[in-house]
Protein backbone atom coordinates (compact mmCIF):
# COMPACT_ATOMS: atom_id res chain seq x y z
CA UNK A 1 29.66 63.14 32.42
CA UNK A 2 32.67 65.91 33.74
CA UNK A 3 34.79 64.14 36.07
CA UNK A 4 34.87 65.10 39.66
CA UNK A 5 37.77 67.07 41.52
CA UNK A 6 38.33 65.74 44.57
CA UNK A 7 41.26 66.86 46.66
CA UNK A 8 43.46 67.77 43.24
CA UNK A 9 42.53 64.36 42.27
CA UNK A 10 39.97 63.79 38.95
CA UNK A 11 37.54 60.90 39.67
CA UNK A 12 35.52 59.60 37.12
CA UNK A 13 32.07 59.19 38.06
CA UNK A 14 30.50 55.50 37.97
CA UNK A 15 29.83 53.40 35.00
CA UNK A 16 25.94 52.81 34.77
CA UNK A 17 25.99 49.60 32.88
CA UNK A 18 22.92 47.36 31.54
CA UNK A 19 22.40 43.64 33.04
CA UNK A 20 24.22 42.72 29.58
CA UNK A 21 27.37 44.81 30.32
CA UNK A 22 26.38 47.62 27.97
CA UNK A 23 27.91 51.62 29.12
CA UNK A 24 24.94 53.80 29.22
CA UNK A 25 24.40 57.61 29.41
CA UNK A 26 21.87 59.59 30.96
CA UNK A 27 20.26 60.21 28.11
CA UNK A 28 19.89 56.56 26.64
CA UNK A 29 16.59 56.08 28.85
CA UNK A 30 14.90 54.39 26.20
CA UNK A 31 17.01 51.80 25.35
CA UNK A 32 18.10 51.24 28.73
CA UNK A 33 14.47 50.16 29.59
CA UNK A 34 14.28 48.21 26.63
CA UNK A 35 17.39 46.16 27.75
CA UNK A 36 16.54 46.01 30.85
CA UNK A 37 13.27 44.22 29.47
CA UNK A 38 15.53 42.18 27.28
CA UNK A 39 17.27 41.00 30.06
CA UNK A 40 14.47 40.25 32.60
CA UNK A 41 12.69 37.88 29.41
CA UNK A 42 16.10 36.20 28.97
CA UNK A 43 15.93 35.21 32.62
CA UNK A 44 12.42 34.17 32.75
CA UNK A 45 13.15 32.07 29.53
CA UNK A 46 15.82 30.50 31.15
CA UNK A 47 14.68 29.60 34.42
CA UNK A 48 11.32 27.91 32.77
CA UNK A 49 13.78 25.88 30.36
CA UNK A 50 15.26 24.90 33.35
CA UNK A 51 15.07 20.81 34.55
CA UNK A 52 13.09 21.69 37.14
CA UNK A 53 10.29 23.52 35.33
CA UNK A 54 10.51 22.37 31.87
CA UNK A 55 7.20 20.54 30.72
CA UNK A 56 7.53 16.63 31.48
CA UNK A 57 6.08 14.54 28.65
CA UNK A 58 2.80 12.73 29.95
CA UNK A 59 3.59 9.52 32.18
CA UNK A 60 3.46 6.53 29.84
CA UNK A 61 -0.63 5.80 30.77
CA UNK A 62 -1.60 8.53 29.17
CA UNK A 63 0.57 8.12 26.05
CA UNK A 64 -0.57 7.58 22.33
CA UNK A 65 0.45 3.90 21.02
CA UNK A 66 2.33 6.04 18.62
CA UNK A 67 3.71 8.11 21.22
CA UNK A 68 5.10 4.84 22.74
CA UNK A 69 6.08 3.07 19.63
CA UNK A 70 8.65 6.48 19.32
CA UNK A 71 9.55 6.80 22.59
CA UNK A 72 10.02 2.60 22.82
CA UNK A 73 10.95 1.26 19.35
CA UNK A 74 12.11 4.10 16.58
CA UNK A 75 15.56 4.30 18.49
CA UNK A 76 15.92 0.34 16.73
CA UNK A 77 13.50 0.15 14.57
CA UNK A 78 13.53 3.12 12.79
CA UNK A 79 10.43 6.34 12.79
CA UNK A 80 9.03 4.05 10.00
CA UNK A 81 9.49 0.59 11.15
CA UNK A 82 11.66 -0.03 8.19
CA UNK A 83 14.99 -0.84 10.45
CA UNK A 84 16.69 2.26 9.52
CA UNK A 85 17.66 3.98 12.42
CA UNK A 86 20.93 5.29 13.44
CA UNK A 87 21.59 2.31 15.73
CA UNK A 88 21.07 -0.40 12.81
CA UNK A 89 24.97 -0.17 12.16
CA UNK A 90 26.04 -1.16 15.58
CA UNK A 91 23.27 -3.97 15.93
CA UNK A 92 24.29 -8.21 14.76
CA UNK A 93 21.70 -9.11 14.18
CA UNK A 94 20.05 -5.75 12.21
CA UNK A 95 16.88 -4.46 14.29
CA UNK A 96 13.51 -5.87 12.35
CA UNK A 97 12.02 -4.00 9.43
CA UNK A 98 8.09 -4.87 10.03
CA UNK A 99 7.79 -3.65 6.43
CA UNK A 100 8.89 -6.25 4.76
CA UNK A 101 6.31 -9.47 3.52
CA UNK A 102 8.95 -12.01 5.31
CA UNK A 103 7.35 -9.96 8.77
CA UNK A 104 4.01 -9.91 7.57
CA UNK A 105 4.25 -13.91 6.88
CA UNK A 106 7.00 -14.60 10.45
CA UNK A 107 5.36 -12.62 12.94
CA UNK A 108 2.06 -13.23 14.58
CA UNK A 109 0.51 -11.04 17.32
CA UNK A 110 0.88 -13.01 20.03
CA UNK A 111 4.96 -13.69 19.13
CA UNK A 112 4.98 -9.72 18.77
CA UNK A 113 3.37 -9.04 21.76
CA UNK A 114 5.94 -11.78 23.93
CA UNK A 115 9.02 -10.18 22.23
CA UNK A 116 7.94 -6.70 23.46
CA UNK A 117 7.05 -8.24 26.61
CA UNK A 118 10.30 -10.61 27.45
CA UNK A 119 12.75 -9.40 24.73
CA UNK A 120 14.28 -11.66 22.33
CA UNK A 121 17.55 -13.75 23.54
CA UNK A 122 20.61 -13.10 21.31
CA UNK A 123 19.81 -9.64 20.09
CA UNK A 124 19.28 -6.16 21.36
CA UNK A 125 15.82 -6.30 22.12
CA UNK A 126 15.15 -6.14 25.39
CA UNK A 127 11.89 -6.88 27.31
CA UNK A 128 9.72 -4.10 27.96
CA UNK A 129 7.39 -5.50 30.77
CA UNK A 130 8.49 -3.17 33.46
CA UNK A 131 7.96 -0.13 31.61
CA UNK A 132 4.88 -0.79 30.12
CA UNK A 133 2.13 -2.91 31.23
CA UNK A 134 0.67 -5.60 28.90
CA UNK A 135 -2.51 -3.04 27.69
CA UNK A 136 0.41 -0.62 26.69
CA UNK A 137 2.15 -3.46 24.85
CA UNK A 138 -0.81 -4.79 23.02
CA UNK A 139 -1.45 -0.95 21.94
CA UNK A 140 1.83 -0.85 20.31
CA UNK A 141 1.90 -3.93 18.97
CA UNK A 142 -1.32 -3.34 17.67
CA UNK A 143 -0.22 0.16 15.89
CA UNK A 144 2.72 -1.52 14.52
CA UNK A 145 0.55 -4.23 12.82
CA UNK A 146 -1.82 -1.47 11.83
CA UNK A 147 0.50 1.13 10.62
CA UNK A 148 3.06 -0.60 8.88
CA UNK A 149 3.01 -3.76 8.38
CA UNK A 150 0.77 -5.00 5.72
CA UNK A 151 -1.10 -8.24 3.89
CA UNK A 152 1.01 -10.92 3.14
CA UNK A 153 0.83 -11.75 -0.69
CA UNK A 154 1.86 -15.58 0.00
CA UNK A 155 -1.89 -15.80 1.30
CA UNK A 156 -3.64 -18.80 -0.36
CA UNK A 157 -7.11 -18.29 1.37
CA UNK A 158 -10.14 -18.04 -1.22
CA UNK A 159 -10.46 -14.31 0.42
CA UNK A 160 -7.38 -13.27 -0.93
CA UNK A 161 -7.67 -14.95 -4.23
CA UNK A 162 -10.59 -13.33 -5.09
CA UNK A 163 -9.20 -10.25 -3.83
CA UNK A 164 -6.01 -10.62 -6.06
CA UNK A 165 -7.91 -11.12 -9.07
CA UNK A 166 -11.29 -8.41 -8.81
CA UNK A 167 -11.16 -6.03 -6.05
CA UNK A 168 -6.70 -5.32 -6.34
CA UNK A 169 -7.15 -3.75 -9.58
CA UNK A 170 -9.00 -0.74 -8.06
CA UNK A 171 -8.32 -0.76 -4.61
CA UNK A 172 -4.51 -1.70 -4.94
CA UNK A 173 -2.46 -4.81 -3.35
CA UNK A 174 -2.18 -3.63 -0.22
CA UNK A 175 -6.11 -1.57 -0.12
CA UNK A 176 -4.36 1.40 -0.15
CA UNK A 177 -6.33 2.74 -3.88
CA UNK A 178 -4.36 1.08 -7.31
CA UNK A 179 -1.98 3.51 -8.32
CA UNK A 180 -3.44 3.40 -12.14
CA UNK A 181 -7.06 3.51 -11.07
CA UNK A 182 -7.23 6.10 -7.98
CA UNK A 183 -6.11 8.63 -10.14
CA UNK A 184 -8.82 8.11 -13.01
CA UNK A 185 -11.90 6.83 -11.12
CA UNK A 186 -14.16 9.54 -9.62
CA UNK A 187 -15.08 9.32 -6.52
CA UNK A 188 -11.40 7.42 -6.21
CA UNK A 189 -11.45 3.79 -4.79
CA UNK A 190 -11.98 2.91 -1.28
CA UNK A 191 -8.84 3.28 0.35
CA UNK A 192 -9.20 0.20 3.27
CA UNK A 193 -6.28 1.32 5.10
CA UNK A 194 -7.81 4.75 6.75
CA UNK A 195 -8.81 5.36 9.51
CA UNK A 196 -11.98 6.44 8.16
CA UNK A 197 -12.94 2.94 6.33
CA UNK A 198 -12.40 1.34 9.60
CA UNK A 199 -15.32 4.01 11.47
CA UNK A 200 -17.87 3.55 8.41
CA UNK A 201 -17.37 0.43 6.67
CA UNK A 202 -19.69 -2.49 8.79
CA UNK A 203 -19.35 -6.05 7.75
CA UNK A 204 -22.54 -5.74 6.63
CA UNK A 205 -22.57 -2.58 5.09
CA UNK A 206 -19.19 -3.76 2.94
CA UNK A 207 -21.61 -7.01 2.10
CA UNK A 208 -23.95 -4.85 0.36
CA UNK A 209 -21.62 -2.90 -1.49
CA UNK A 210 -19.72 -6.06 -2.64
CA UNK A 211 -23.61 -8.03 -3.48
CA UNK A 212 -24.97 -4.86 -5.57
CA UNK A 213 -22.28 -2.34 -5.92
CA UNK A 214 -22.79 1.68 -5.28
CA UNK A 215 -24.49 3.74 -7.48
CA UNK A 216 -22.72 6.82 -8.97
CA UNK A 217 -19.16 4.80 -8.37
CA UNK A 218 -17.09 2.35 -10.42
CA UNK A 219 -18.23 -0.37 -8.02
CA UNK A 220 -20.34 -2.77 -9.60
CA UNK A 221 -22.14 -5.68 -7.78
CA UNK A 222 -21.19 -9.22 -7.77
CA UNK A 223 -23.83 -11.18 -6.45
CA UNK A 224 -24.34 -12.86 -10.20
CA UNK A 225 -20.39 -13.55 -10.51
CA UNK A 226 -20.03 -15.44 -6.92
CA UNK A 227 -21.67 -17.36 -4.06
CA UNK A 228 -22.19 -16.08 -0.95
CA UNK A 229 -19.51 -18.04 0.70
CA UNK A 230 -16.86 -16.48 -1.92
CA UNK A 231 -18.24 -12.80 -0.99
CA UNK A 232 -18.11 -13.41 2.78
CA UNK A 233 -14.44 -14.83 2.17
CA UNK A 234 -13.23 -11.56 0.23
CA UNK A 235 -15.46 -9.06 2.80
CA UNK A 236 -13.61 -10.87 5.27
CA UNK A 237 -10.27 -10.85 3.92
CA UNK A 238 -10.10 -7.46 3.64
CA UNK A 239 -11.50 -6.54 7.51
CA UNK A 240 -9.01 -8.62 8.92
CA UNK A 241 -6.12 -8.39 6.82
CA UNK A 242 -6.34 -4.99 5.10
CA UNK A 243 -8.26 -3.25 7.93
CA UNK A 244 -7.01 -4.62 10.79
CA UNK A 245 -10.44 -5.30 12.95
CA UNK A 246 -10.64 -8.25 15.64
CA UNK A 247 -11.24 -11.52 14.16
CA UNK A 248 -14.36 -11.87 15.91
CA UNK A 249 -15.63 -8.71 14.50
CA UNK A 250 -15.37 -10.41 10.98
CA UNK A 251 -16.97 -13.82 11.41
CA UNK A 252 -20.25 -14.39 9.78
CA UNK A 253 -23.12 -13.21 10.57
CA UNK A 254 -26.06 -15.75 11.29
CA UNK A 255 -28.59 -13.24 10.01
CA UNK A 256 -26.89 -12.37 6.66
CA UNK A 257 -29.25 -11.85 3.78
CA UNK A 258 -27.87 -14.46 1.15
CA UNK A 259 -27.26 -13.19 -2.06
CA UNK A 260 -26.98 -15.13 -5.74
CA UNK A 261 -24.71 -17.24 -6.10
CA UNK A 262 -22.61 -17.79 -9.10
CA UNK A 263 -24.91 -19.91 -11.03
CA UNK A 264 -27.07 -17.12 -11.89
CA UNK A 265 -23.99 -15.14 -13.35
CA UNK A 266 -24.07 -17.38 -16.63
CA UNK A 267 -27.36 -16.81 -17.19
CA UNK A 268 -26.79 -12.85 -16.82
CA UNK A 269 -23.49 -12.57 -18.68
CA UNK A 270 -22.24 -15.67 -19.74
CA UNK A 271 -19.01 -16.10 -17.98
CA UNK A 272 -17.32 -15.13 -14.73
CA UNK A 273 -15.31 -11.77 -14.73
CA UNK A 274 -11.65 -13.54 -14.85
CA UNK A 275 -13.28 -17.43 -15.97
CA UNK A 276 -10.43 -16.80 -18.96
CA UNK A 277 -6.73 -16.28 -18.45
CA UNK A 278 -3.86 -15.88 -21.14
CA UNK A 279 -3.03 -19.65 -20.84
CA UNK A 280 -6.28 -21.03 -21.35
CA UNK A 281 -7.76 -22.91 -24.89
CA UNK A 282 -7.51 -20.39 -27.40
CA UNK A 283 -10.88 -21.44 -28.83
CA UNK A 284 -12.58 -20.67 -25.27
CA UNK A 285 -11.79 -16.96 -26.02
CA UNK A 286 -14.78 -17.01 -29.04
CA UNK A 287 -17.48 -15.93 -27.08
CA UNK A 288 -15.66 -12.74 -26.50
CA UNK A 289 -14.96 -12.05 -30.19
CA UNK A 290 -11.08 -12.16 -29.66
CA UNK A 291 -10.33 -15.57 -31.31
CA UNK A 292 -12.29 -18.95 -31.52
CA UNK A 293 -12.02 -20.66 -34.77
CA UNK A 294 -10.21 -17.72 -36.50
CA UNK A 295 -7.53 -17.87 -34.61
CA UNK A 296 -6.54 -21.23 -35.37
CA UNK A 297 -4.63 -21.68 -39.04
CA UNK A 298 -4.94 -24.31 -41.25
CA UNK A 299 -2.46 -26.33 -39.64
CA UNK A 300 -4.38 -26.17 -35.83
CA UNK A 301 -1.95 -23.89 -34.86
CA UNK A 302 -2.52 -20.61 -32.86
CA UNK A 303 -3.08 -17.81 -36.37
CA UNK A 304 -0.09 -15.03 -35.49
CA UNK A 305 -1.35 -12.73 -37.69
CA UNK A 306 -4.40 -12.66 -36.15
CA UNK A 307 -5.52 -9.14 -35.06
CA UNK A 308 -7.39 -7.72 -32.55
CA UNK A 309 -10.99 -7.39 -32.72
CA UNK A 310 -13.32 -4.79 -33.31
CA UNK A 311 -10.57 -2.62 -35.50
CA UNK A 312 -8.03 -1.70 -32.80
CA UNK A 313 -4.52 -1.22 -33.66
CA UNK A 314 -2.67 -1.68 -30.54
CA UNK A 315 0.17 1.37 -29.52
CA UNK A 316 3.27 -0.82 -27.74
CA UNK A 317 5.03 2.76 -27.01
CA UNK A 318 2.01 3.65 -24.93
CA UNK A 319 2.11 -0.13 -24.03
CA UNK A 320 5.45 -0.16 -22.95
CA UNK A 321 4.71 2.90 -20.34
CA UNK A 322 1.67 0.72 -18.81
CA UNK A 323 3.78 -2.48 -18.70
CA UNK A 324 6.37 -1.25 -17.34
CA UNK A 325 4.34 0.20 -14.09
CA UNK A 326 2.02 -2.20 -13.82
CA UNK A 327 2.73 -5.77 -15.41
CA UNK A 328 7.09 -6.02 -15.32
CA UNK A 329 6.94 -6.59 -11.08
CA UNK A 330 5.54 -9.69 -11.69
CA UNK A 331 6.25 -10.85 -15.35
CA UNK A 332 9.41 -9.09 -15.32
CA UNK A 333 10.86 -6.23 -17.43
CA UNK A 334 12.23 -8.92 -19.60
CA UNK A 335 8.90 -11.20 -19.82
CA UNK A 336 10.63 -13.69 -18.37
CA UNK A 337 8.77 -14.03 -14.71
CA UNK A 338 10.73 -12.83 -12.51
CA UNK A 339 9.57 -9.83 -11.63
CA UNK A 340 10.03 -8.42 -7.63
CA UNK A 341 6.88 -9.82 -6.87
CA UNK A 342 7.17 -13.22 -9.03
CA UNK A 343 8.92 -15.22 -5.51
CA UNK A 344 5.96 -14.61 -3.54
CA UNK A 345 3.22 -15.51 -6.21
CA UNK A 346 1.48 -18.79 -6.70
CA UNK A 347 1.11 -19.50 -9.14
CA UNK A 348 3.84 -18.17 -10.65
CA UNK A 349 3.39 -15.44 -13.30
CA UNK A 350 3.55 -16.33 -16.74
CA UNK A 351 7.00 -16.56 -18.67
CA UNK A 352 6.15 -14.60 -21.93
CA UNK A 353 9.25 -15.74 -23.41
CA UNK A 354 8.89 -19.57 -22.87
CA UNK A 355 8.35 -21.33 -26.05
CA UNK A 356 5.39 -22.65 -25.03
CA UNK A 357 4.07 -19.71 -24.76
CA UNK A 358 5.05 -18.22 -27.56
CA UNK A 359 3.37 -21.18 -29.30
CA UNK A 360 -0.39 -20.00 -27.58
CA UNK A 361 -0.56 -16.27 -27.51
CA UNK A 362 -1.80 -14.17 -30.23
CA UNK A 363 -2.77 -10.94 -30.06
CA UNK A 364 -6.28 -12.35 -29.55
CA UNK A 365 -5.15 -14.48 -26.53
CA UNK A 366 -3.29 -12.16 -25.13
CA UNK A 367 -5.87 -9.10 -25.35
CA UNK A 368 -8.62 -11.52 -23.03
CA UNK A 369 -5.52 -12.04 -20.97
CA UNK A 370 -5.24 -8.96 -20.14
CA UNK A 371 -8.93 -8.07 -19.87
CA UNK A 372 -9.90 -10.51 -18.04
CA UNK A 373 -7.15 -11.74 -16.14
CA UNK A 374 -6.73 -15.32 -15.06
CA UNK A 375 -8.88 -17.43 -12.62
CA UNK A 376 -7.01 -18.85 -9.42
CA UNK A 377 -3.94 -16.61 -9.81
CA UNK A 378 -2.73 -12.72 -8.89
CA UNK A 379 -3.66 -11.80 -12.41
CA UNK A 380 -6.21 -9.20 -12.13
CA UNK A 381 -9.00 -8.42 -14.54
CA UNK A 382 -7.91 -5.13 -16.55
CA UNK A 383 -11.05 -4.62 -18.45
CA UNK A 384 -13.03 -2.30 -15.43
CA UNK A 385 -10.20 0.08 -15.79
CA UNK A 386 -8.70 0.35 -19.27
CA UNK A 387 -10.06 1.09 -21.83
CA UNK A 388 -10.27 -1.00 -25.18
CA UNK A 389 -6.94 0.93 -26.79
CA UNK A 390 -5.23 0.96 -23.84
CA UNK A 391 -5.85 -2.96 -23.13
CA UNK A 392 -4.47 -3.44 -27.15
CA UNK A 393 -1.52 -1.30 -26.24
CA UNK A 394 -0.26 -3.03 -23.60
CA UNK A 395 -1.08 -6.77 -25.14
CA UNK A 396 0.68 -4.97 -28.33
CA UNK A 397 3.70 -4.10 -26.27
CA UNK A 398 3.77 -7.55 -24.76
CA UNK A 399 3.20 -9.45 -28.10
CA UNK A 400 6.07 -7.51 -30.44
CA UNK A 401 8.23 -7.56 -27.55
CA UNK A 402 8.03 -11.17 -25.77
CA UNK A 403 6.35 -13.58 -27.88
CA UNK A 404 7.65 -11.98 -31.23
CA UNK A 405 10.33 -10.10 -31.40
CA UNK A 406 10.15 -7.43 -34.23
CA UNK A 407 6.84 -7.48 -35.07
CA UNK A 408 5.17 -4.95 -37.01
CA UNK A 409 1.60 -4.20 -36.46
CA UNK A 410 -1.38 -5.77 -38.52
CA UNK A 411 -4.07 -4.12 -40.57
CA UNK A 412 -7.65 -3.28 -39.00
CA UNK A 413 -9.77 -5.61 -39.46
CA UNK A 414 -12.08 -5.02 -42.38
């Protein structure tokens, strides 16, 4: 715009400038509303973001157990419970790690539930009872329990036992699906952990499936394999320790059908799924074709040349691969027990490298060993999800490897 004479004197007509400081022209009516727009948003953004408008979280009533847990506990303990928050370094003693089987075997609900509540003297965990009330507590406790902290494996109960040795190798230590089977069983195994087991799956209803298995599914029943009492025991196991329900939702029902019991499972298949582990008489193993007679020499002593049965020729490369994921946490990648898991097992694993081992294991022995696992220990029964080959790869693996060294494999059988 011309300036203005005024009295000899050129004045410069007035700046028309934007909220934002910007020089306009008459003739920048567009973008001057569109600034002007700009600007009013900026404001409205800003006074909504201020402290006395911003949205408040809900009071701590109305708040998820998770909600609390976060807003509560991750600041210590870490978003997964594992003790690995940013605070861990400037805590003696180190915030808890609920994740860990020394938790799962230390720390009972009601000790959980009065450290929450009072705190815990000579640490940084303070007592929580005049934020939260004790339903609030309970509902975090609870979701840590639930959420991440899971079954202790030092459990001797006849639940867990008979978990460790059928039900684990499809539906994993810890109920979560095994990580060989999930993948090549279709529909996948139960996973016991969701949220959804716990809304379908009545004590009853997980009764029938474990008496006479589902149809269409890798589940087969076991009402011919165990009594009543060992089915309860295992159904039970798994509600309270996998799945979390209340104790009283798991105790036995007076009305229960009873099913078999084990007596009838000799008559129907001869043995118990897991009756024969790899440290049992090599001459028991006959009435599953892998040994008996033959495998004993001349001398009475286990035959090492012995092969498998039925023509297989085992593969200890594709052995190796299986042993490796599967077998080495508790037997060790060296055979020699002491796998990660080995300290909390008991009995202890077997040493493949002991000499009195060596002495009993054949291919033979070691094949049923693998099948079908060993009675009153962790070792689980193999032969519901390997195949044949793959059960003679991994005893391969384990006998050229452990028991001896530089063997070469045998001939078929003819």
């Amino acid at each position: 715009m011309p300036s203005v004479n005024r009295g000899g004197i050129e004045v410069a007509p007035p700046r028309r400038l934007t909220p934002l400081g910007v020089e306009m022209s008459r003739d920048s009516g567009p973008l001057r509303r569109r600034l002007w727009l700009g600007a009013l948003l900026l404001l409205g953004a800003t006074w909504l973001a201020s402290p006395v408008h911003a949205a408040k979280p809900p009071p701590a009533g109305q708040q998820t157990p998770a909600a609390l847990y976060q807003a509560h506990c991750s600041g210590c303990h870490g978003d997964d419970a594992d003790g690995r928050s940013l605070a861990r370094k400037t805590m003696n003693p180190a915030p808890r790690d609920f994740t860990t089987p020394q938790a799962t075997q230390e720390l009972t609900r009601e000790r959980m539930i009065a450290a929450v509540k009072n705190g815990v003297p000579g640490t940084a965990m303070a007592g929580l009872k005049k934020q939260l009330s004790d339903a609030q507590i309970a509902a975090v406790v609870d979701h840590v329990r639930a959420t991440y902290m899971r079954p202790s494996v030092t459990d001797a109960s006849r639940g867990r036992r008979i978990y460790a040795r059928v039900c684990s190798v499809c539906h994993g230590d810890q109920g979560k699906g095994s990580m060989f089977a999930s993948p090549n069983l279709r529909p996948a195994p139960r996973d016991f952990t969701s949220q959804g087991a716990k809304d379908d799956l009545t004590r009853d209803r997980m009764l029938a499936a474990v008496s006479q298995g589902r149809p269409n599914t890798a589940m087969q029943g076991y009402a011919r394999r165990f009594s009543q009492e060992d089915l309860e025991a295992v159904v039970d196991y798994i509600r309270v320790s996998i799945m979390r329900v209340q104790e009283a939702e798991a105790a036995p029902v007076a009305n229960a059908q009873p099913v078999r019991g084990a007596k009838d499972s000799k008559k129907a298949s001869g043995h118990e799924h897991g009756d024969h582990g790899g440290h049992g008489d090599p001459n028991d193993h006959a009435a599953h074709g892998h040994g008996g007679d033959h495998a004993m020499g001349k001398d009475g002593k286990i035959d090492m040349k012995k092969p498998f049965a039925n023509g297989l020729r085992g593969d200890p490369v594709a052995g190796q691969k299986f042993y490796d994921a599967n077998c080495a946490t508790c037997h060790g990648a060296k055979g020699d027990g002491q796998g990660p898991r080995a300290y909390f097992i008991n009995p202890k694993p077997a040493v493949f490298t002991d000499p009195k081992t060596r002495a009993g294991m054949n291919r033979p022995v070691i094949y049923d060993g693998v099948a079908l696992g060993r009675r009153g220990s962790e070792m689980p029964a193999w032969d519901k999800v390997l195949t044949p080959q793959e059960i003679a790869d991994v005893s391969e693996y384990v006998f050229r490897t452990f028991i001896q060294p530089g063997t070469r494999n045998v001939a078929r059988n003819k």
